[in-house]
N, C-alpha and C. Protein backbone atom coordinates (compact mmCIF):
# COMPACT_ATOMS: atom_id res chain seq x y z
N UNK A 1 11.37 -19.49 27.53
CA UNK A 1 11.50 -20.00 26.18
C UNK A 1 10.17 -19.79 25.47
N UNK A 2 10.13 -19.32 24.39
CA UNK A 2 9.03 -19.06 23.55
C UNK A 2 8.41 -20.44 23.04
N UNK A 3 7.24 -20.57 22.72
CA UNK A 3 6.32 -21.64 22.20
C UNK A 3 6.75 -21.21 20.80
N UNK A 4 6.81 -23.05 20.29
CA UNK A 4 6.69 -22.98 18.73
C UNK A 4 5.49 -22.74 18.39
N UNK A 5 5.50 -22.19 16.96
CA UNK A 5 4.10 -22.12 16.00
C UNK A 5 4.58 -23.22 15.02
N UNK A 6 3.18 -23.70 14.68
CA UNK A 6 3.24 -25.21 13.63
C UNK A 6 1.87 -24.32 12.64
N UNK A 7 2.41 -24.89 11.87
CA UNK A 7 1.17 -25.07 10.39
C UNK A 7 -0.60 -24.91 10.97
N UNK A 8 -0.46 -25.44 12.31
CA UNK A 8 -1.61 -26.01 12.86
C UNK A 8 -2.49 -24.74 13.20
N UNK A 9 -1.42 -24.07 13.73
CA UNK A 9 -1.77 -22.90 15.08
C UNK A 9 -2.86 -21.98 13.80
N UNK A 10 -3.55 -21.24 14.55
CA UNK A 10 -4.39 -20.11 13.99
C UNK A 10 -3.30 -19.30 13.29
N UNK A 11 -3.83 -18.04 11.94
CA UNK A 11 -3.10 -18.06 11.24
C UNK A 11 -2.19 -16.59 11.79
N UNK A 12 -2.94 -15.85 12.74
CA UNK A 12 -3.02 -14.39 13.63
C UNK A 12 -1.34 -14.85 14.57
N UNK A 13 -1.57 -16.20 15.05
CA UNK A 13 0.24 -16.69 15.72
C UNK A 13 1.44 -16.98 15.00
N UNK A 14 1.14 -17.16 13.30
CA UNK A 14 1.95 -17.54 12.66
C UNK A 14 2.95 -16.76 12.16
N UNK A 15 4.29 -16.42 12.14
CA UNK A 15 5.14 -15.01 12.16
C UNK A 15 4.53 -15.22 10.29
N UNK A 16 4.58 -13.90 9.92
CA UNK A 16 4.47 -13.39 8.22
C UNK A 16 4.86 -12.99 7.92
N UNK A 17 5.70 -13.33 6.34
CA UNK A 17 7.04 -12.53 5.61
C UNK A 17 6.39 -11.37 5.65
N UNK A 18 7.00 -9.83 5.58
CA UNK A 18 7.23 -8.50 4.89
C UNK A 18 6.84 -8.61 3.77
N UNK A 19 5.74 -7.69 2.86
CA UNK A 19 5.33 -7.65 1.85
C UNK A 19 5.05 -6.46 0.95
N UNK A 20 5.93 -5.82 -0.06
CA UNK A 20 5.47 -4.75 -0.47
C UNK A 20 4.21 -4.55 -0.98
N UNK A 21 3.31 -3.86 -0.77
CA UNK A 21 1.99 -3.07 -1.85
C UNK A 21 2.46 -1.78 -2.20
N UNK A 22 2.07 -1.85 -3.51
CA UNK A 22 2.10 -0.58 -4.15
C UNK A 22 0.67 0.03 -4.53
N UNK A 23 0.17 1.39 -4.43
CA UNK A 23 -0.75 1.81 -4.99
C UNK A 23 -0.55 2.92 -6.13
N UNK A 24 -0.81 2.74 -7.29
CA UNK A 24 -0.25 3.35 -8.17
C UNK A 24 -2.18 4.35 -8.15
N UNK A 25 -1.67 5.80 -8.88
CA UNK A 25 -3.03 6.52 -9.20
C UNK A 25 -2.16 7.07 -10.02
N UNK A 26 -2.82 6.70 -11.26
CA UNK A 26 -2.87 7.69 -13.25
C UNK A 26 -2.97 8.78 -12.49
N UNK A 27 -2.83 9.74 -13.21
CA UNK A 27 -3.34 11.25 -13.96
C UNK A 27 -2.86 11.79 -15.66
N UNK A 28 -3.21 12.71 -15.92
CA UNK A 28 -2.75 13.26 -17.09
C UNK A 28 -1.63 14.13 -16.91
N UNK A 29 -0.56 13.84 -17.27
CA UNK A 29 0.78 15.17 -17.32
C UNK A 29 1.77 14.24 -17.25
N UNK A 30 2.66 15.27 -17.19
CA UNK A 30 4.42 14.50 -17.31
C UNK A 30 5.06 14.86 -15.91
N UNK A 31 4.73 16.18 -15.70
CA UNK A 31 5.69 16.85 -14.29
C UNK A 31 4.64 16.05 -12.80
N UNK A 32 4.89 16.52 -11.96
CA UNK A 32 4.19 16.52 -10.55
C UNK A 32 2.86 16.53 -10.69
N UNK A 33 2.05 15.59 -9.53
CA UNK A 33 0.49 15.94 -9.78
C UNK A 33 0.14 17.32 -9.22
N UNK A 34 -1.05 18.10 -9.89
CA UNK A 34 -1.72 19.19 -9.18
C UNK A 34 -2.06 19.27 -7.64
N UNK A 35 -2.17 20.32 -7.42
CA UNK A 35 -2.27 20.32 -5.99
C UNK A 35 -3.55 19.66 -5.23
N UNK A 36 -4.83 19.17 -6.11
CA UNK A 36 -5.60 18.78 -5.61
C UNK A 36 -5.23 17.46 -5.65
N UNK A 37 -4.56 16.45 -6.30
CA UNK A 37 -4.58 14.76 -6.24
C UNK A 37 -3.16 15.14 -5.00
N UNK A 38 -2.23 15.84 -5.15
CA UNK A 38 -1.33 15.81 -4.26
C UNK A 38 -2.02 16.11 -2.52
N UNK A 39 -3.30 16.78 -2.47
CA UNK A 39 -3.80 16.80 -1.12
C UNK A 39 -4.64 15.19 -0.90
N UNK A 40 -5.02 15.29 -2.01
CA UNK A 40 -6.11 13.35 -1.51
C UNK A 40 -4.92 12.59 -1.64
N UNK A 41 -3.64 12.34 -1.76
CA UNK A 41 -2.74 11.45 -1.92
C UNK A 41 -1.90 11.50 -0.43
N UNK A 42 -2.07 12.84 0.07
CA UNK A 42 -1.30 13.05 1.17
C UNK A 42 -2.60 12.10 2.01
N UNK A 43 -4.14 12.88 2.14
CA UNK A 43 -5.03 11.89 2.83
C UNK A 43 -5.12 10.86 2.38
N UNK A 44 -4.97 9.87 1.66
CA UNK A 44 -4.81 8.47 1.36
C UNK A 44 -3.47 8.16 2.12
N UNK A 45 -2.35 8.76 2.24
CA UNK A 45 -1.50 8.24 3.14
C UNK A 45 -1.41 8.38 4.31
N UNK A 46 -2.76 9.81 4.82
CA UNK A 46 -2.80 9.44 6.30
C UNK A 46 -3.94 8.17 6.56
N UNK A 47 -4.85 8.16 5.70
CA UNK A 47 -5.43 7.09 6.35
C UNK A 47 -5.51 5.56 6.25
N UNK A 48 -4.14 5.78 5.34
CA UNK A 48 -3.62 4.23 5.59
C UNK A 48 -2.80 4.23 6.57
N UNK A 49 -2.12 5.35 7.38
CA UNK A 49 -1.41 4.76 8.61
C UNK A 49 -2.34 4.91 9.92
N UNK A 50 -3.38 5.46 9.44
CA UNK A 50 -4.71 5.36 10.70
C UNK A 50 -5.03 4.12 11.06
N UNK A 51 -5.24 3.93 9.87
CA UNK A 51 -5.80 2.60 9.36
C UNK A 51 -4.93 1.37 9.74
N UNK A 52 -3.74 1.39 9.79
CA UNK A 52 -3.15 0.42 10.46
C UNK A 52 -2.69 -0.65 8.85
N UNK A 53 -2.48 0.25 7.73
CA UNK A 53 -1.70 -0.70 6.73
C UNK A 53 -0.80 -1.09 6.55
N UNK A 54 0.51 -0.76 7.43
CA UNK A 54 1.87 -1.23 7.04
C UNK A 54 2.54 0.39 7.44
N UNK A 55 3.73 -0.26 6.90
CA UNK A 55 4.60 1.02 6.96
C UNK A 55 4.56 1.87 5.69
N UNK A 56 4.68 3.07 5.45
CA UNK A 56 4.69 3.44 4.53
C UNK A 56 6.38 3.58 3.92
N UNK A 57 6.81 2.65 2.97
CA UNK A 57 8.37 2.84 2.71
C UNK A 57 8.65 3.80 1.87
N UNK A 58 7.79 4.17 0.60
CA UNK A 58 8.47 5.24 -0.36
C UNK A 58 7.27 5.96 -1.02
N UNK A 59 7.22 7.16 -1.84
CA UNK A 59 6.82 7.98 -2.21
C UNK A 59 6.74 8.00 -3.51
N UNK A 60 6.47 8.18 -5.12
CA UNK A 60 7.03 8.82 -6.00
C UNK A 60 6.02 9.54 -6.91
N UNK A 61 6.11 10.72 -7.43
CA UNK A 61 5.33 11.18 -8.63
C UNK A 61 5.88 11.95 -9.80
N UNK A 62 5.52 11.41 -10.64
CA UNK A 62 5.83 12.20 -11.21
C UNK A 62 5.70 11.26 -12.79
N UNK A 63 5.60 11.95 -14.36
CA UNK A 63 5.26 10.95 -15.44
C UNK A 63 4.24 9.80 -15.56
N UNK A 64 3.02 10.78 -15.08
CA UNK A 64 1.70 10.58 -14.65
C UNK A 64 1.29 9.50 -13.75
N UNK A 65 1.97 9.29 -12.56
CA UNK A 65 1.71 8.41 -11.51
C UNK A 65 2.19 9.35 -10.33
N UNK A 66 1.64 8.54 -9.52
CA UNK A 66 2.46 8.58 -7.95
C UNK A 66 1.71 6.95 -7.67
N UNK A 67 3.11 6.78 -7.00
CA UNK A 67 3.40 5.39 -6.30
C UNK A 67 3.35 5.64 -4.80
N UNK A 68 3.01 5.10 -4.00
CA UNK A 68 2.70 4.80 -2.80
C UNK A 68 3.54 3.13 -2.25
N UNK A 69 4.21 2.95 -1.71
CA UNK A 69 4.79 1.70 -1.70
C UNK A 69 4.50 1.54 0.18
N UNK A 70 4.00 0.57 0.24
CA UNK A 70 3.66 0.12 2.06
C UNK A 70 4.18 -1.28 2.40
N UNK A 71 4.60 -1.29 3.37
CA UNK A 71 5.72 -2.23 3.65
C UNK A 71 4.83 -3.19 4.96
N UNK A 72 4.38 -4.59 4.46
CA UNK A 72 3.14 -4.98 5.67
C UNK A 72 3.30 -6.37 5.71
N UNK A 73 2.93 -6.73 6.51
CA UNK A 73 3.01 -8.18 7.16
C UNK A 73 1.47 -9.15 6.60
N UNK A 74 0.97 -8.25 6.51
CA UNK A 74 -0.92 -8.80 6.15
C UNK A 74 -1.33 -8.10 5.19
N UNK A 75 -0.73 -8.38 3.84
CA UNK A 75 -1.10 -7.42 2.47
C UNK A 75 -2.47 -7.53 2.20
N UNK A 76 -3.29 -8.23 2.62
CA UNK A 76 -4.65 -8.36 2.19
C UNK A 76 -5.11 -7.58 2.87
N UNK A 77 -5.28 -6.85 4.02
CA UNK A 77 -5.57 -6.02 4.78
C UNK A 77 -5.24 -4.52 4.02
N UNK A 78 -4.25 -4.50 3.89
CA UNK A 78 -3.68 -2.90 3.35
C UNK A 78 -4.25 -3.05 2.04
N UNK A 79 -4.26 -4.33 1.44
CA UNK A 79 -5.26 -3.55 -0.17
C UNK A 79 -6.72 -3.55 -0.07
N UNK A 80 -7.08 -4.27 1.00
CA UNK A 80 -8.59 -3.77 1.42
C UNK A 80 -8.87 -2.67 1.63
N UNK A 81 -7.53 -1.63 2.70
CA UNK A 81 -7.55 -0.94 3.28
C UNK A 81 -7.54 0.43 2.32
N UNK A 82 -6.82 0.18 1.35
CA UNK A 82 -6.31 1.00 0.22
C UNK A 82 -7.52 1.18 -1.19
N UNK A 83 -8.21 0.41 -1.11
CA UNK A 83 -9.35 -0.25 -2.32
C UNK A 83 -10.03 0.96 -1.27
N UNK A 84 -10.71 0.89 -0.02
CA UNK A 84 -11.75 1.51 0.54
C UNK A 84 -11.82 2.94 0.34
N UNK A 85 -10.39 3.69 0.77
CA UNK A 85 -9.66 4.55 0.81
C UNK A 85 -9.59 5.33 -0.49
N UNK A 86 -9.14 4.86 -1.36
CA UNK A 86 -8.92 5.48 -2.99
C UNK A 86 -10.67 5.54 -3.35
N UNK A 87 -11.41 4.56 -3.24
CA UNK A 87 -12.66 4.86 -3.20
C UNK A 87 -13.39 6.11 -2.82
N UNK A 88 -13.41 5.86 -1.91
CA UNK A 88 -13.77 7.28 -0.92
C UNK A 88 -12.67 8.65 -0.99
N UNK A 89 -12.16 8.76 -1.77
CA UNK A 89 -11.17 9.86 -2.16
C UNK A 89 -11.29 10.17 -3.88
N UNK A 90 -12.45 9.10 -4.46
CA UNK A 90 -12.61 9.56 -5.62
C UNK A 90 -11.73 9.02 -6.86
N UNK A 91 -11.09 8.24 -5.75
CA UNK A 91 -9.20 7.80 -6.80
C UNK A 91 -9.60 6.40 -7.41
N UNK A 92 -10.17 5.99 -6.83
CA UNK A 92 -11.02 4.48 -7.28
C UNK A 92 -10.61 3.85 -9.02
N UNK A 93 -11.10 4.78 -9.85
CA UNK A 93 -11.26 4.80 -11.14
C UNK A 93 -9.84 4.66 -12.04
N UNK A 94 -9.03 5.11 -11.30
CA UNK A 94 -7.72 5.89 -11.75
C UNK A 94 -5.99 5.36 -11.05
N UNK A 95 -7.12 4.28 -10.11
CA UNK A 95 -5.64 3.55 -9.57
C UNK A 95 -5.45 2.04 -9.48
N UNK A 96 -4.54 1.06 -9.12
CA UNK A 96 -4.07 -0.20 -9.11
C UNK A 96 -3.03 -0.13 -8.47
N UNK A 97 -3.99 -1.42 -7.36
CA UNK A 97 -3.36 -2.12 -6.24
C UNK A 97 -2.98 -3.23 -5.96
N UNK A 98 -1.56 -3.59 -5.64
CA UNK A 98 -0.96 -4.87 -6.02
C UNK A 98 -0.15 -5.12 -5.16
N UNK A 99 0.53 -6.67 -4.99
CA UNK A 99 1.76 -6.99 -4.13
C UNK A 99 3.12 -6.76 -5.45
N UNK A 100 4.07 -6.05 -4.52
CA UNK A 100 4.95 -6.33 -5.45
C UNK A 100 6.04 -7.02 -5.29
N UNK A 101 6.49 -8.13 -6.61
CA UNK A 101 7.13 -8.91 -7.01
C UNK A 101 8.45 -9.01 -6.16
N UNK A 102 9.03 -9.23 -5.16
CA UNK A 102 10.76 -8.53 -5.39
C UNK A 102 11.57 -9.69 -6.27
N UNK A 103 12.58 -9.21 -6.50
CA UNK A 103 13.36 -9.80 -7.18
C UNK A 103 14.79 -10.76 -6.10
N UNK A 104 14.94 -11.74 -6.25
CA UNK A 104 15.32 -12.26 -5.49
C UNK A 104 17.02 -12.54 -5.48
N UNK A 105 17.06 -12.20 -4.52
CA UNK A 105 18.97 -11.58 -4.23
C UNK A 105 19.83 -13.02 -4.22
N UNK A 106 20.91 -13.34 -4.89
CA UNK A 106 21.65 -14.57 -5.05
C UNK A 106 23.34 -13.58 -4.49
């Protein structure tokens, strides 16, 4: 039989809802990004699964974004992880990182 977790326990034992982050990065255009933000976007998504941020759930670009959507248990971690990352890829300037909202199913 498994041990309960209480309020009490450290916070590393406590099970944690699923949490989307999104990382959104601007550019200028309407169609697909250029091939250079599309190579640092591919390395921003390997080294958030190096990195240990979540799952990566979806993809999108296009009408001057690409979205990055990561699917994680410890969102503060993956936007640390993601803040460091876009940094060091130059993307820093040009992107926003957030939990996102869901909308809640009745």
């Amino acid at each position: 039989m498994a041990a309960k977790v209480g309020a009490e326990d450290p916070p590393s034992t406590q099970t944690r809802q699923r949490q989307k982050v999104r990382i959104r990065i601007e550019y200028n255009g309407k169609g697909p990004p250029g091939p250079v933000l599309a190579g640092r976007c591919e390395t921003l998504v390997r080294m958030l699964v190096e990195g240990d941020a979540g799952v990566i759930d979806r993809r999108t670009a296009g009408d001057g974004a690409v979205n990055i959507y990561v699917i994680t248990r410890f969102p503060d971690h993956t936007i640390e992880l993601a803040q460091r990352s876009t940094s060091e890829l130059g993307l820093a300037d040009r992107t926003t990182i957030g939990i996102v909202k869901e909308k809640a199913v009745h």
